[in-house]
PDB file of N, CA and C in Angstrom:
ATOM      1  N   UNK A   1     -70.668-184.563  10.067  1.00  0.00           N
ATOM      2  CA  UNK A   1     -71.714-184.341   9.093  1.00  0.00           C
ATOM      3  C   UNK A   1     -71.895-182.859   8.829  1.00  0.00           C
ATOM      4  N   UNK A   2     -71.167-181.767   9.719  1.00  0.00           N
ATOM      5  CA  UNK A   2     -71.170-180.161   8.932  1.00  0.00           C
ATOM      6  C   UNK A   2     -71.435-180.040   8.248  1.00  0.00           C
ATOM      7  N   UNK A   3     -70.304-179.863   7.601  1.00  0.00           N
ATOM      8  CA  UNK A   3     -69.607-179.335   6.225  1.00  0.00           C
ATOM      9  C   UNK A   3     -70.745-180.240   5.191  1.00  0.00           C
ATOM     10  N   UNK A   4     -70.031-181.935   4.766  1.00  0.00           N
ATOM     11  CA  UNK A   4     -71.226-182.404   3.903  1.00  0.00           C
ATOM     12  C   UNK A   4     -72.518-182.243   4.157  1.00  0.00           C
ATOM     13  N   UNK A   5     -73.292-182.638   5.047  1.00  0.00           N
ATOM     14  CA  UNK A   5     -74.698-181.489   5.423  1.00  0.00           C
ATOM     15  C   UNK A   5     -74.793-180.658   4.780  1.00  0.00           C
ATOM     16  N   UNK A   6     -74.244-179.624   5.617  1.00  0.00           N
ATOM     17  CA  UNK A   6     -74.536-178.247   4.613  1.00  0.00           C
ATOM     18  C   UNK A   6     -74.507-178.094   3.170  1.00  0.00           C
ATOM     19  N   UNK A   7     -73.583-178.983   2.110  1.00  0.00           N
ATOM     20  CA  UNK A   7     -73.560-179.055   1.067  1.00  0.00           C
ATOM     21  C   UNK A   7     -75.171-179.307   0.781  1.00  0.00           C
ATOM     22  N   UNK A   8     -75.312-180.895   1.019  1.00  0.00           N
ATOM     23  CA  UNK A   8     -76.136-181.289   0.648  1.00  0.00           C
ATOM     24  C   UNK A   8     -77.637-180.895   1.187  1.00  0.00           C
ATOM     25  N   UNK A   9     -77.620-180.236   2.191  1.00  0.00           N
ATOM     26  CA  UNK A   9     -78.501-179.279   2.664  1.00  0.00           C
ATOM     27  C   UNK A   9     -79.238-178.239   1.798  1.00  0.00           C
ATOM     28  N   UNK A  10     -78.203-177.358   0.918  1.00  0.00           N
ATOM     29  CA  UNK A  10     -78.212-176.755  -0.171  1.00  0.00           C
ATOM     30  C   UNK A  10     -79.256-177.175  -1.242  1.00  0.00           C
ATOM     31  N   UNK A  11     -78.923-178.821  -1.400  1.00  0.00           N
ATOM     32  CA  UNK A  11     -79.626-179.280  -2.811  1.00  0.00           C
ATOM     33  C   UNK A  11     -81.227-179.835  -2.109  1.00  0.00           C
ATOM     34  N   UNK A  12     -81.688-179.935  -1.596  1.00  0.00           N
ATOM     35  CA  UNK A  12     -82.662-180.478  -0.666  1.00  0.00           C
ATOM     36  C   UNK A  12     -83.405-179.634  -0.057  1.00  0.00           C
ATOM     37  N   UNK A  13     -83.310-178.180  -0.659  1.00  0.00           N
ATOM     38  CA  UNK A  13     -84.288-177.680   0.018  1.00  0.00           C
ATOM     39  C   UNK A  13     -84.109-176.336   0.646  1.00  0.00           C
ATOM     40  N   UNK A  14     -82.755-176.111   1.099  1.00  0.00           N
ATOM     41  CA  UNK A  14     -82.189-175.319   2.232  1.00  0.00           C
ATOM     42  C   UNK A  14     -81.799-174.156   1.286  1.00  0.00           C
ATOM     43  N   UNK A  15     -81.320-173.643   0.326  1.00  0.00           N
ATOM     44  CA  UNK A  15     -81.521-173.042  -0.615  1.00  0.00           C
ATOM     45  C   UNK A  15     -83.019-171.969  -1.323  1.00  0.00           C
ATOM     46  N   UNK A  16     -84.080-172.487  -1.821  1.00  0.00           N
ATOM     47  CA  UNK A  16     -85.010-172.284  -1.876  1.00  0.00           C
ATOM     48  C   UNK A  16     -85.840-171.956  -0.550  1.00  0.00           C
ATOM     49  N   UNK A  17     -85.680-172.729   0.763  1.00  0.00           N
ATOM     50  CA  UNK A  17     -85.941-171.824   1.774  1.00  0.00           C
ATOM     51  C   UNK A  17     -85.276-170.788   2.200  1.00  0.00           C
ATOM     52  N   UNK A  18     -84.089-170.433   2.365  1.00  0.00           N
ATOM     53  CA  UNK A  18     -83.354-169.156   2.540  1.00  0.00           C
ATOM     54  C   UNK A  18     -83.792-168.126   1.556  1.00  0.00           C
ATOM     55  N   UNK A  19     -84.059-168.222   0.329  1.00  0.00           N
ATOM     56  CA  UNK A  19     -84.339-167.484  -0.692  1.00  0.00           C
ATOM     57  C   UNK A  19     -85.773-166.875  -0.150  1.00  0.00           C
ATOM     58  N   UNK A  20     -86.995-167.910   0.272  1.00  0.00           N
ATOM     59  CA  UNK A  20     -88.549-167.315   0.861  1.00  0.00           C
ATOM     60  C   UNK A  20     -88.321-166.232   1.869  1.00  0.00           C
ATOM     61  N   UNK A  21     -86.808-167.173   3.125  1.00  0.00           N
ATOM     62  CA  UNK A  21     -87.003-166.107   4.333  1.00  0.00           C
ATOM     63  C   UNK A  21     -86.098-164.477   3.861  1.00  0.00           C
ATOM     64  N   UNK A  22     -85.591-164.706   3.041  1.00  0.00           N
ATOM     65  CA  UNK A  22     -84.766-163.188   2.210  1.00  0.00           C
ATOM     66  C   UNK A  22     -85.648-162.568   1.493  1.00  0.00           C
ATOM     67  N   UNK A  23     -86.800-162.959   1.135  1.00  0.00           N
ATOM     68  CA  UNK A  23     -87.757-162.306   0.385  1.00  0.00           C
ATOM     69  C   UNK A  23     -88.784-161.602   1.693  1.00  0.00           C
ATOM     70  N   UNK A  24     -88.893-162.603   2.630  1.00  0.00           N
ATOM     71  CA  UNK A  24     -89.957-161.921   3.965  1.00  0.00           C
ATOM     72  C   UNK A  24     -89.377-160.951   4.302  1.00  0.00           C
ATOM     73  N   UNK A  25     -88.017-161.038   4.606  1.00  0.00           N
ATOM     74  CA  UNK A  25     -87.111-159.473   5.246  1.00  0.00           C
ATOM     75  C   UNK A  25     -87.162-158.384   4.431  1.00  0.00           C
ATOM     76  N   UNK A  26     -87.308-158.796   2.953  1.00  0.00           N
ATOM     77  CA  UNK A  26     -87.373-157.674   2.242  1.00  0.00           C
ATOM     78  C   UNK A  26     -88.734-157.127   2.101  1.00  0.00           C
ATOM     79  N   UNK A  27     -89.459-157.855   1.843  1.00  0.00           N
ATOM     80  CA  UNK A  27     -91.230-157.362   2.228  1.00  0.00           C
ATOM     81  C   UNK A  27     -91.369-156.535   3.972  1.00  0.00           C
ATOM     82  N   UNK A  28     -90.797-157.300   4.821  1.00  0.00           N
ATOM     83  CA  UNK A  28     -91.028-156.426   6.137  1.00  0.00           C
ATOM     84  C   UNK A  28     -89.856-155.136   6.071  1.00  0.00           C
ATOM     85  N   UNK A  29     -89.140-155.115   5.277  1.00  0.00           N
ATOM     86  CA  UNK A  29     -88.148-154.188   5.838  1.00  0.00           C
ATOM     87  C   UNK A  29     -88.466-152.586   4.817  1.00  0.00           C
ATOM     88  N   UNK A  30     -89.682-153.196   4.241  1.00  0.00           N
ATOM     89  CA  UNK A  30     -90.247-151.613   2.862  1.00  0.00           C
ATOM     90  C   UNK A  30     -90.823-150.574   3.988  1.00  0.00           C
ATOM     91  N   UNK A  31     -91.162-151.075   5.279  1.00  0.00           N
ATOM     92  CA  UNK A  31     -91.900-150.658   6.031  1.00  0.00           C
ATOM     93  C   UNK A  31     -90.907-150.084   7.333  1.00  0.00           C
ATOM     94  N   UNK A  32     -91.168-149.109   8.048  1.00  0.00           N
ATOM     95  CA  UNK A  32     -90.107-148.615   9.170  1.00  0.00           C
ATOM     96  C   UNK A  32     -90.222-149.223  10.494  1.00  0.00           C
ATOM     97  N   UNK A  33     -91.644-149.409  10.448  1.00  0.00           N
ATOM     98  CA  UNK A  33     -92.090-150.081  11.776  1.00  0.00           C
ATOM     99  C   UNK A  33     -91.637-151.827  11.432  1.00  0.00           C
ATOM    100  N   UNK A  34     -91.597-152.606  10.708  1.00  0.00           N
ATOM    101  CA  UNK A  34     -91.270-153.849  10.368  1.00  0.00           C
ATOM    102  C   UNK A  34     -89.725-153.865  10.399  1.00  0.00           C
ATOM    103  N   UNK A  35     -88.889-153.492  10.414  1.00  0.00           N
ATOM    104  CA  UNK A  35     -87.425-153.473  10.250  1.00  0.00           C
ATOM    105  C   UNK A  35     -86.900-154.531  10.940  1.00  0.00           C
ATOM    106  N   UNK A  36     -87.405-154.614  12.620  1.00  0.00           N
ATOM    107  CA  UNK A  36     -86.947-155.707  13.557  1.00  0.00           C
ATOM    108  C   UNK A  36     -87.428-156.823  12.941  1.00  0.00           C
ATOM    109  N   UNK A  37     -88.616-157.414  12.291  1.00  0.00           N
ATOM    110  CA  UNK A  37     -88.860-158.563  12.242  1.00  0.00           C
ATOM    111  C   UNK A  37     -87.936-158.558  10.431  1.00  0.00           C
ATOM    112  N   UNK A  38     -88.005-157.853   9.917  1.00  0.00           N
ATOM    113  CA  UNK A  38     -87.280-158.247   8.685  1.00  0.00           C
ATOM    114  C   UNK A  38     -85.997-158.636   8.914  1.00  0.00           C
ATOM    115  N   UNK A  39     -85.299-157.893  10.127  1.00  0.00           N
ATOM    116  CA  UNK A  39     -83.841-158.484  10.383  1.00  0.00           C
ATOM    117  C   UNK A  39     -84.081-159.540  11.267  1.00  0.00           C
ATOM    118  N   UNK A  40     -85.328-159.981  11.593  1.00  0.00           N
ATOM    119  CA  UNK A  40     -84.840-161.962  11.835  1.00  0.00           C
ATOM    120  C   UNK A  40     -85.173-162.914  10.837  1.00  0.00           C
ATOM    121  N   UNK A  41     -86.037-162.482  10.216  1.00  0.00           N
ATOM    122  CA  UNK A  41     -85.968-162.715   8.370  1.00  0.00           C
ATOM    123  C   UNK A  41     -84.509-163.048   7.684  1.00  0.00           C
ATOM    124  N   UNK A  42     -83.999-161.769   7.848  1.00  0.00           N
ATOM    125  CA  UNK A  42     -82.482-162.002   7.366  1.00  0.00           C
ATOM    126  C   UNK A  42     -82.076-163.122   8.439  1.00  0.00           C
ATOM    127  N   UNK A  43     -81.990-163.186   9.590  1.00  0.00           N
ATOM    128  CA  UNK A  43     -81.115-164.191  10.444  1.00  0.00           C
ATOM    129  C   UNK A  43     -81.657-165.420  10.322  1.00  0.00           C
ATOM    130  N   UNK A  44     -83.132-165.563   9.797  1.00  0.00           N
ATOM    131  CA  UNK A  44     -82.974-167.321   9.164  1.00  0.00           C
ATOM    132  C   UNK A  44     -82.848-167.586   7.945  1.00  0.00           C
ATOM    133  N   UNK A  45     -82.311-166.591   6.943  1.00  0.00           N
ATOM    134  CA  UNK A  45     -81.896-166.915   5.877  1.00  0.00           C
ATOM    135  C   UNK A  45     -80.791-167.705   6.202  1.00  0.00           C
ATOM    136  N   UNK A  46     -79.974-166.889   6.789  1.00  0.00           N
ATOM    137  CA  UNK A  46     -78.710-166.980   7.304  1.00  0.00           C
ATOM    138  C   UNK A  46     -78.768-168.619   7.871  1.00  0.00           C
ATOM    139  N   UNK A  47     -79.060-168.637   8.614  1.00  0.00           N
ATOM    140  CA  UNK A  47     -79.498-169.586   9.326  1.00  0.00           C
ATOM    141  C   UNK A  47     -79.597-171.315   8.652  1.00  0.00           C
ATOM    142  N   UNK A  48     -80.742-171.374   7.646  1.00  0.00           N
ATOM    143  CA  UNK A  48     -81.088-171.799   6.384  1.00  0.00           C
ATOM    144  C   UNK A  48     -80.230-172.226   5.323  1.00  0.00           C
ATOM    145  N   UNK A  49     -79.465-171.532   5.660  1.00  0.00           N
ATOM    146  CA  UNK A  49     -78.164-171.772   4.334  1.00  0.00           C
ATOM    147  C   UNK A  49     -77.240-172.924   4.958  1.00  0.00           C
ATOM    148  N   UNK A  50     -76.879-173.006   6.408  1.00  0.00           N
ATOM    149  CA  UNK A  50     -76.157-173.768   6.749  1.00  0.00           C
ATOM    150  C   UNK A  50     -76.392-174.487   8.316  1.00  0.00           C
ATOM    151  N   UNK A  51     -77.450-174.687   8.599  1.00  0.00           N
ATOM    152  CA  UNK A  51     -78.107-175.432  10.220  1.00  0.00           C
ATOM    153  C   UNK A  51     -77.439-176.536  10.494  1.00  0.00           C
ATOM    154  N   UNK A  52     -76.827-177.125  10.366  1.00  0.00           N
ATOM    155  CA  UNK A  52     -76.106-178.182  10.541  1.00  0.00           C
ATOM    156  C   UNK A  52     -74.662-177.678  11.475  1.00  0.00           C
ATOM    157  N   UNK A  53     -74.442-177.768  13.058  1.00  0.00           N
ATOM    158  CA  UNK A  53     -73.645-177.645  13.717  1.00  0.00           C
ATOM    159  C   UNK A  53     -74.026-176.656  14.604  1.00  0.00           C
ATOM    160  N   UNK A  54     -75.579-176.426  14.182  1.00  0.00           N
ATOM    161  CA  UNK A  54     -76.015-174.919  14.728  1.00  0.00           C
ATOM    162  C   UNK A  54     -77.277-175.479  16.078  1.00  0.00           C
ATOM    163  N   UNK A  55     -76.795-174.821  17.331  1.00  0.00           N
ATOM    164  CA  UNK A  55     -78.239-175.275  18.283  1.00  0.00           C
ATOM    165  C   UNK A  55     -78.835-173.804  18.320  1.00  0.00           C
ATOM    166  N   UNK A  56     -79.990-174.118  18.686  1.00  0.00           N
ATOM    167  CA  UNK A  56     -81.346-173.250  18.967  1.00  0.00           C
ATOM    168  C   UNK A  56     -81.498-173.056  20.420  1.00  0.00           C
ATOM    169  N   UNK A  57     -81.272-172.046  20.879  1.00  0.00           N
ATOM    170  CA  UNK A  57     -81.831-172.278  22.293  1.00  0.00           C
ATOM    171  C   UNK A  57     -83.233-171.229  22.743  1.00  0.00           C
ATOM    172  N   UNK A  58     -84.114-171.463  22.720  1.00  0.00           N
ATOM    173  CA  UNK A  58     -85.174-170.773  22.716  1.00  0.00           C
ATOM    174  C   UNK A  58     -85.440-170.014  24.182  1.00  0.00           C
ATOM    175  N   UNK A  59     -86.015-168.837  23.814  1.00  0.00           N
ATOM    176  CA  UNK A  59     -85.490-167.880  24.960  1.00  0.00           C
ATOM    177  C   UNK A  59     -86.977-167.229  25.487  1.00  0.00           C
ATOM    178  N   UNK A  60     -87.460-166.566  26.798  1.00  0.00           N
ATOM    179  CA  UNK A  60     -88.649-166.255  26.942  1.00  0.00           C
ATOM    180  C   UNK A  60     -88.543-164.993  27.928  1.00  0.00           C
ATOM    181  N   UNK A  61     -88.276-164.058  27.154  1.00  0.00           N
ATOM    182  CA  UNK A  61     -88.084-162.950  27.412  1.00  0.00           C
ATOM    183  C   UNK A  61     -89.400-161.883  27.257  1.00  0.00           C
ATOM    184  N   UNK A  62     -89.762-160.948  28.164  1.00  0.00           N
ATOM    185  CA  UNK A  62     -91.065-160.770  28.177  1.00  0.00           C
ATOM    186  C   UNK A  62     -91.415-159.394  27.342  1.00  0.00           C
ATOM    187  N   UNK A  63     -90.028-158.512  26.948  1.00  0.00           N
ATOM    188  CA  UNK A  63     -89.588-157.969  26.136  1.00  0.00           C
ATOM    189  C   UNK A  63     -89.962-158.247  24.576  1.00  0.00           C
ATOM    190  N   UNK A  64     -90.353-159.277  24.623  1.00  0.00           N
ATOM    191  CA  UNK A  64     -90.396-159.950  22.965  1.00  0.00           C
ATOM    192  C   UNK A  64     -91.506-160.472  22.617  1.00  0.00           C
ATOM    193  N   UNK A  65     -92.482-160.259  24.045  1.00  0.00           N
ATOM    194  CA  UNK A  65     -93.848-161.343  23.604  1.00  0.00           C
ATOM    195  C   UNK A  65     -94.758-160.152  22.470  1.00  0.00           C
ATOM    196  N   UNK A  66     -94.494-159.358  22.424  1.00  0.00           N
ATOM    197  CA  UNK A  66     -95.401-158.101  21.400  1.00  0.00           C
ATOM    198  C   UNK A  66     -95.086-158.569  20.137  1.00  0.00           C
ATOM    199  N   UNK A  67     -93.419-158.691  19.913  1.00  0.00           N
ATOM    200  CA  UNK A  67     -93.214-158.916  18.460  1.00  0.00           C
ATOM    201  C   UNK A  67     -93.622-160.156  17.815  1.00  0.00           C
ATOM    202  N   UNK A  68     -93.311-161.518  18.653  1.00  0.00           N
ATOM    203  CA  UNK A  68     -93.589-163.066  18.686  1.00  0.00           C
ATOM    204  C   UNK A  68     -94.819-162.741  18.006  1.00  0.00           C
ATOM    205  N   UNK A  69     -95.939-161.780  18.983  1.00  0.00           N
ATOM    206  CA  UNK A  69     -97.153-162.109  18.854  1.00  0.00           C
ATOM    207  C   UNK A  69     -97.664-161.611  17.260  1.00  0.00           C
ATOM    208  N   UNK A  70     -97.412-160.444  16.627  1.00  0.00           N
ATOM    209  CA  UNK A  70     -97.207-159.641  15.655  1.00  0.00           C
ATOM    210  C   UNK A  70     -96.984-160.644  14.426  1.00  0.00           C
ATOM    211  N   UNK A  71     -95.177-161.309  14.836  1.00  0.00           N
ATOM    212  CA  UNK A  71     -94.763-162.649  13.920  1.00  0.00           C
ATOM    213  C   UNK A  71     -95.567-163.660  13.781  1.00  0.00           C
ATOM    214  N   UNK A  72     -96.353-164.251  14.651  1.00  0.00           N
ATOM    215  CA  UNK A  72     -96.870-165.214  14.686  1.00  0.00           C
ATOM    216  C   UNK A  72     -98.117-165.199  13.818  1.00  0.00           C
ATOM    217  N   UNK A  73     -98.650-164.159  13.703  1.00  0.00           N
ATOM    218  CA  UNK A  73    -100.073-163.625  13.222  1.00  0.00           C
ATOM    219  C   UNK A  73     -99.802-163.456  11.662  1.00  0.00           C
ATOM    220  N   UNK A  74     -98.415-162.900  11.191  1.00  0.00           N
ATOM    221  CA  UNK A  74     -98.785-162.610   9.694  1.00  0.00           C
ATOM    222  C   UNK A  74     -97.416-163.566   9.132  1.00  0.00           C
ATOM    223  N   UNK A  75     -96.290-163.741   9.771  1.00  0.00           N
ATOM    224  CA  UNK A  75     -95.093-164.482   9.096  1.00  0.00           C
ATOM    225  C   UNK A  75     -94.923-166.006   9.759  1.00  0.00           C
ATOM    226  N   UNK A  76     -94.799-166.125  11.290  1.00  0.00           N
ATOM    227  CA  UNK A  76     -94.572-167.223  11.249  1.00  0.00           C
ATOM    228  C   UNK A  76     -95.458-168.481  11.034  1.00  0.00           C
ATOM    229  N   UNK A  77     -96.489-168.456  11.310  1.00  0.00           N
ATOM    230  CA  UNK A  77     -97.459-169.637  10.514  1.00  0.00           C
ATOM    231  C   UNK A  77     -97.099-169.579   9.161  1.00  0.00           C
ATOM    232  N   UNK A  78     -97.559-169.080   8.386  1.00  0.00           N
ATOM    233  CA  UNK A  78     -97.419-169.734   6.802  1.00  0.00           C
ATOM    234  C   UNK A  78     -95.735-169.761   7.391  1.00  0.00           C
ATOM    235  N   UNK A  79     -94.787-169.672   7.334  1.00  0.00           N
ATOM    236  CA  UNK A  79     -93.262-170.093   7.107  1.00  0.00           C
ATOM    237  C   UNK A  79     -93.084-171.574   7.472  1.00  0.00           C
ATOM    238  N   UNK A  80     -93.901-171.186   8.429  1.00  0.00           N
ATOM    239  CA  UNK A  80     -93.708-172.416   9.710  1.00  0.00           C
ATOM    240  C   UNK A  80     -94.432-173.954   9.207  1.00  0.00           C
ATOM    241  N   UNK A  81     -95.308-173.352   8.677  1.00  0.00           N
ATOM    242  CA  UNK A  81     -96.139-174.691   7.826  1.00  0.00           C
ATOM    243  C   UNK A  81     -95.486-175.012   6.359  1.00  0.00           C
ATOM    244  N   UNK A  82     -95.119-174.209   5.781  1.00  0.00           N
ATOM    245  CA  UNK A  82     -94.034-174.399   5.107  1.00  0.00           C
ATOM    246  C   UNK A  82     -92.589-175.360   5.517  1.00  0.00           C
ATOM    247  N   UNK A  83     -92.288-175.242   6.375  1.00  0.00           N
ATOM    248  CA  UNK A  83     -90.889-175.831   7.004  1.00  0.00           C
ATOM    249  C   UNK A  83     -91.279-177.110   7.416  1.00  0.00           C
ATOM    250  N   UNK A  84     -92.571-177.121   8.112  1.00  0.00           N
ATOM    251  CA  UNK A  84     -92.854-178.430   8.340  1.00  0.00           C
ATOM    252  C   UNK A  84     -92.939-179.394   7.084  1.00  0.00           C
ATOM    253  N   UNK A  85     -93.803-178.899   5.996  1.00  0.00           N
ATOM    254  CA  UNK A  85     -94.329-179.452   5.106  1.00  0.00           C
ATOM    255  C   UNK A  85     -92.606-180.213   3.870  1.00  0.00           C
ATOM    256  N   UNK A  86     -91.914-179.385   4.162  1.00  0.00           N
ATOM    257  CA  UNK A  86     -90.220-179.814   3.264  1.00  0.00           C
ATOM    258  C   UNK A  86     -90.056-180.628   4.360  1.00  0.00           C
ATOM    259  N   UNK A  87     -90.093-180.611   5.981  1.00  0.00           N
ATOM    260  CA  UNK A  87     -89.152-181.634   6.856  1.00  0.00           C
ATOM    261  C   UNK A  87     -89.852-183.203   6.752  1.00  0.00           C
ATOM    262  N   UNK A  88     -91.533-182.870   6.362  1.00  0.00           N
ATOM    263  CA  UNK A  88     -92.298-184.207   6.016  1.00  0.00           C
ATOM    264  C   UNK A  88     -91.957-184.743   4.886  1.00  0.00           C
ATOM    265  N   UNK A  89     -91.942-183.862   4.129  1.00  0.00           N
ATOM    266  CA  UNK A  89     -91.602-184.922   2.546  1.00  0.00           C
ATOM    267  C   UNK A  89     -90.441-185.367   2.739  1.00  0.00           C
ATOM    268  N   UNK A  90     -89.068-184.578   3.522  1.00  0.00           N
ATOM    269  CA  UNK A  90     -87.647-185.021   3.521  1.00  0.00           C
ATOM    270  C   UNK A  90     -88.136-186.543   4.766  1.00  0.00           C
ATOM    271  N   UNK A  91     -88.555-186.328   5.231  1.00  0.00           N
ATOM    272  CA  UNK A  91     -88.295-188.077   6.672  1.00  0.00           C
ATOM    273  C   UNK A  91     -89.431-188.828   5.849  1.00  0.00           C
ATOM    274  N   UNK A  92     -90.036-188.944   4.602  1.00  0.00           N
ATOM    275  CA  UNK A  92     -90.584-189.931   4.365  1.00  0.00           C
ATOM    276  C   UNK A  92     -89.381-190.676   3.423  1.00  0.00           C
ATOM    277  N   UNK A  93     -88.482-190.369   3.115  1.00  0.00           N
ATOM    278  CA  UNK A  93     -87.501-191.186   2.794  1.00  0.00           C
ATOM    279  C   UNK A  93     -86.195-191.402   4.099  1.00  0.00           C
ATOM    280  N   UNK A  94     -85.535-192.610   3.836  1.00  0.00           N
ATOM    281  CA  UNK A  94     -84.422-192.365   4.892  1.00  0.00           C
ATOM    282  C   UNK A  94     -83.201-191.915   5.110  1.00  0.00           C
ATOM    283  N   UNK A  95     -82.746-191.392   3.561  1.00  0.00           N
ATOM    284  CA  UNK A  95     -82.012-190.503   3.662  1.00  0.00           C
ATOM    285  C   UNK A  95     -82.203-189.060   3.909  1.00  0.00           C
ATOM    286  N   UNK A  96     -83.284-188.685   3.992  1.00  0.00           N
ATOM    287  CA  UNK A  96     -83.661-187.649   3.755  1.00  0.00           C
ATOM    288  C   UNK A  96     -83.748-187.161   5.578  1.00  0.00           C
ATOM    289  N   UNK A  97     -83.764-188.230   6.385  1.00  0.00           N
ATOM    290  CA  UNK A  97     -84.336-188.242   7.578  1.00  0.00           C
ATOM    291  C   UNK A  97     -83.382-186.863   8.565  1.00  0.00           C
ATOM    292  N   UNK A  98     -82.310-186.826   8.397  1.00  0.00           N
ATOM    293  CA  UNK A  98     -81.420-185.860   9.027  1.00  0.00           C
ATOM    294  C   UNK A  98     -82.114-184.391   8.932  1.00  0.00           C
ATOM    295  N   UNK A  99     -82.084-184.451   6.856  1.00  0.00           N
ATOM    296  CA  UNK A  99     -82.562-182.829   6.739  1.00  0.00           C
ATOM    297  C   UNK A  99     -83.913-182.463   7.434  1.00  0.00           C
ATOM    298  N   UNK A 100     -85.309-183.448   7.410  1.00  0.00           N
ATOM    299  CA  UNK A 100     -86.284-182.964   7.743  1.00  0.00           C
ATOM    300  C   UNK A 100     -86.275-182.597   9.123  1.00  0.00           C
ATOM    301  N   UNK A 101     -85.286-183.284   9.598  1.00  0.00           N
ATOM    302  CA  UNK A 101     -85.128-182.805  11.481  1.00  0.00           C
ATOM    303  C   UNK A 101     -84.735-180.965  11.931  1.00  0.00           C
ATOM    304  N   UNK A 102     -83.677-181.108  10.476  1.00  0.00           N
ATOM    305  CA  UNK A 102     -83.344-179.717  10.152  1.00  0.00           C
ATOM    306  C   UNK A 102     -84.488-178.614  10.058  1.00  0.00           C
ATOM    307  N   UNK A 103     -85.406-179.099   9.150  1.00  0.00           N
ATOM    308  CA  UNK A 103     -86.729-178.339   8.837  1.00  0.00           C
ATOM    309  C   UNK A 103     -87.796-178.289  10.077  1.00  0.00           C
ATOM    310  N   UNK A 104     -87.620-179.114  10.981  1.00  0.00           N
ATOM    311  CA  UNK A 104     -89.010-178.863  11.830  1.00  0.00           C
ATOM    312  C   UNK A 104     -88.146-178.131  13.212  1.00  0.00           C
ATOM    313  N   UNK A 105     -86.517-178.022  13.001  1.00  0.00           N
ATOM    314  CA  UNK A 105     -86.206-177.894  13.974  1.00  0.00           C
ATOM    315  C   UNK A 105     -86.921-175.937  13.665  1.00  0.00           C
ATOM    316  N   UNK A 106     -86.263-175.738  12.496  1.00  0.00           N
ATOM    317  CA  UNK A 106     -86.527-174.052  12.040  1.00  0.00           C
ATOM    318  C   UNK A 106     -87.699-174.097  11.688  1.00  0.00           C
ATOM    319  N   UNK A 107     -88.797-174.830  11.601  1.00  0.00           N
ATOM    320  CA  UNK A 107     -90.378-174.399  11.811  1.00  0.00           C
ATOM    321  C   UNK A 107     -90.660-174.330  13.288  1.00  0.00           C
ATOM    322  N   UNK A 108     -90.035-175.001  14.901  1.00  0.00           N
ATOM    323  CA  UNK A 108     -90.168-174.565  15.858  1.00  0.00           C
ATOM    324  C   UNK A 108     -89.775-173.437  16.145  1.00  0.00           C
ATOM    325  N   UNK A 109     -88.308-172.948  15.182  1.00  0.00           N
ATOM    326  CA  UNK A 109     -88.031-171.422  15.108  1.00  0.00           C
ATOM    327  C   UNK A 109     -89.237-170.895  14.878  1.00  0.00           C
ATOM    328  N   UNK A 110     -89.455-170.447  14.384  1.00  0.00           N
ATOM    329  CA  UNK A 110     -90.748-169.540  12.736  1.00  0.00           C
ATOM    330  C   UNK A 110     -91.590-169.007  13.537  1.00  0.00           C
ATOM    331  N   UNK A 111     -92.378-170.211  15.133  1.00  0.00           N
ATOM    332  CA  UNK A 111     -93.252-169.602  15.668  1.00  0.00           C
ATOM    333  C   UNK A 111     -93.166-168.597  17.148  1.00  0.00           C
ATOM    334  N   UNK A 112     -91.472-168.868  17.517  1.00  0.00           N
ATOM    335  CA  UNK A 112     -91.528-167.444  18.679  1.00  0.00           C
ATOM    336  C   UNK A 112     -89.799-167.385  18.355  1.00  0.00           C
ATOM    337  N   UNK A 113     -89.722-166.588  17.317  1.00  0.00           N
ATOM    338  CA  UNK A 113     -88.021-166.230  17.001  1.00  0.00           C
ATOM    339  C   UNK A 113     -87.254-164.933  17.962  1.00  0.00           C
ATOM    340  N   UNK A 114     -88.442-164.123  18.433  1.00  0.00           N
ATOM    341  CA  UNK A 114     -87.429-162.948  19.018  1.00  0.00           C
ATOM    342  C   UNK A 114     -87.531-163.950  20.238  1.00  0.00           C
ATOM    343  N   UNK A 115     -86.180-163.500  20.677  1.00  0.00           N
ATOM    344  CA  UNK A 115     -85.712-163.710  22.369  1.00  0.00           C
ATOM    345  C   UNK A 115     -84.791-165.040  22.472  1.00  0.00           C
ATOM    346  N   UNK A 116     -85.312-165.894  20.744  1.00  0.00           N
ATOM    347  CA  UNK A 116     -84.049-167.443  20.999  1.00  0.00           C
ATOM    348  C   UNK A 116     -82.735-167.076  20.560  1.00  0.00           C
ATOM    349  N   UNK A 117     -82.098-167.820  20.878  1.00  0.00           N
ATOM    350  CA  UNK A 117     -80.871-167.540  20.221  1.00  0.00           C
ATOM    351  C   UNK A 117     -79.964-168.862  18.931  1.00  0.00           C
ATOM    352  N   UNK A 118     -78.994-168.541  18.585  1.00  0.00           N
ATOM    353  CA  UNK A 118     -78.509-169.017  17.648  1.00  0.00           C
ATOM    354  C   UNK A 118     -77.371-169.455  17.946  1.00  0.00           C
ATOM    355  N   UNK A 119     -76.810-170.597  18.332  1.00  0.00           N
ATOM    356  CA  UNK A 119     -75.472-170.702  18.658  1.00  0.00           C
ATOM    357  C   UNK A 119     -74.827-171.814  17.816  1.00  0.00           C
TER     358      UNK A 119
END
């Protein structure tokens, strides 16, 4: 399911979210002190475009609880309620059921992104 996934990932949603999180990196990155969180901005664009084959492994590094906390306060809630809100409308149908798993998996991203990783 990759490859087709990801296609159809594209039309469903995954598209128009990569486009929001490329717009957050560019809003955090006008700023010098914001740079780190704009480049994980960029890494769930990235991310967004093609999640399908991709695990999350969430990481708790104590190094990172400043920025989490920072993210959490002005980007990852609204993103995050956002992601949820596309993975609900996608699992109220049953085809749709794969992508929304996709979406809540990257709204559990949204709320502590520094320190997980991407594999």
């Amino acid at each position: 399911m990759g490859c087709l996934g990801n296609i159809i990932w594209l039309i469903m949603g995954g598209l128009v979210s990569s486009i929001g999180w490329f717009i957050s990196g560019c809003l955090w990155c006008i700023t010098i002190v914001g740079i780190p969180i704009g480049v994980q901005c960029f890494k769930f664009a990235r991310l967004t475009l093609a999640p399908f084959g991709r695990k999350i492994v969430l990481g708790t590094r104590f190094d990172s609880v400043f920025l989490n906390i920072i993210w959490v306060v002005v980007t990852g809630v609204p993103n995050a309620i956002i992601c949820a809100l596309f993975g609900a409308i996608l699992c109220a149908t049953i085809v749709g059921i794969p992508f929304g798993l996709q979406f809540f998996k990257i709204a559990e991203l949204a709320f502590l992104p520094f320190g997980a990783k991407i594999e």
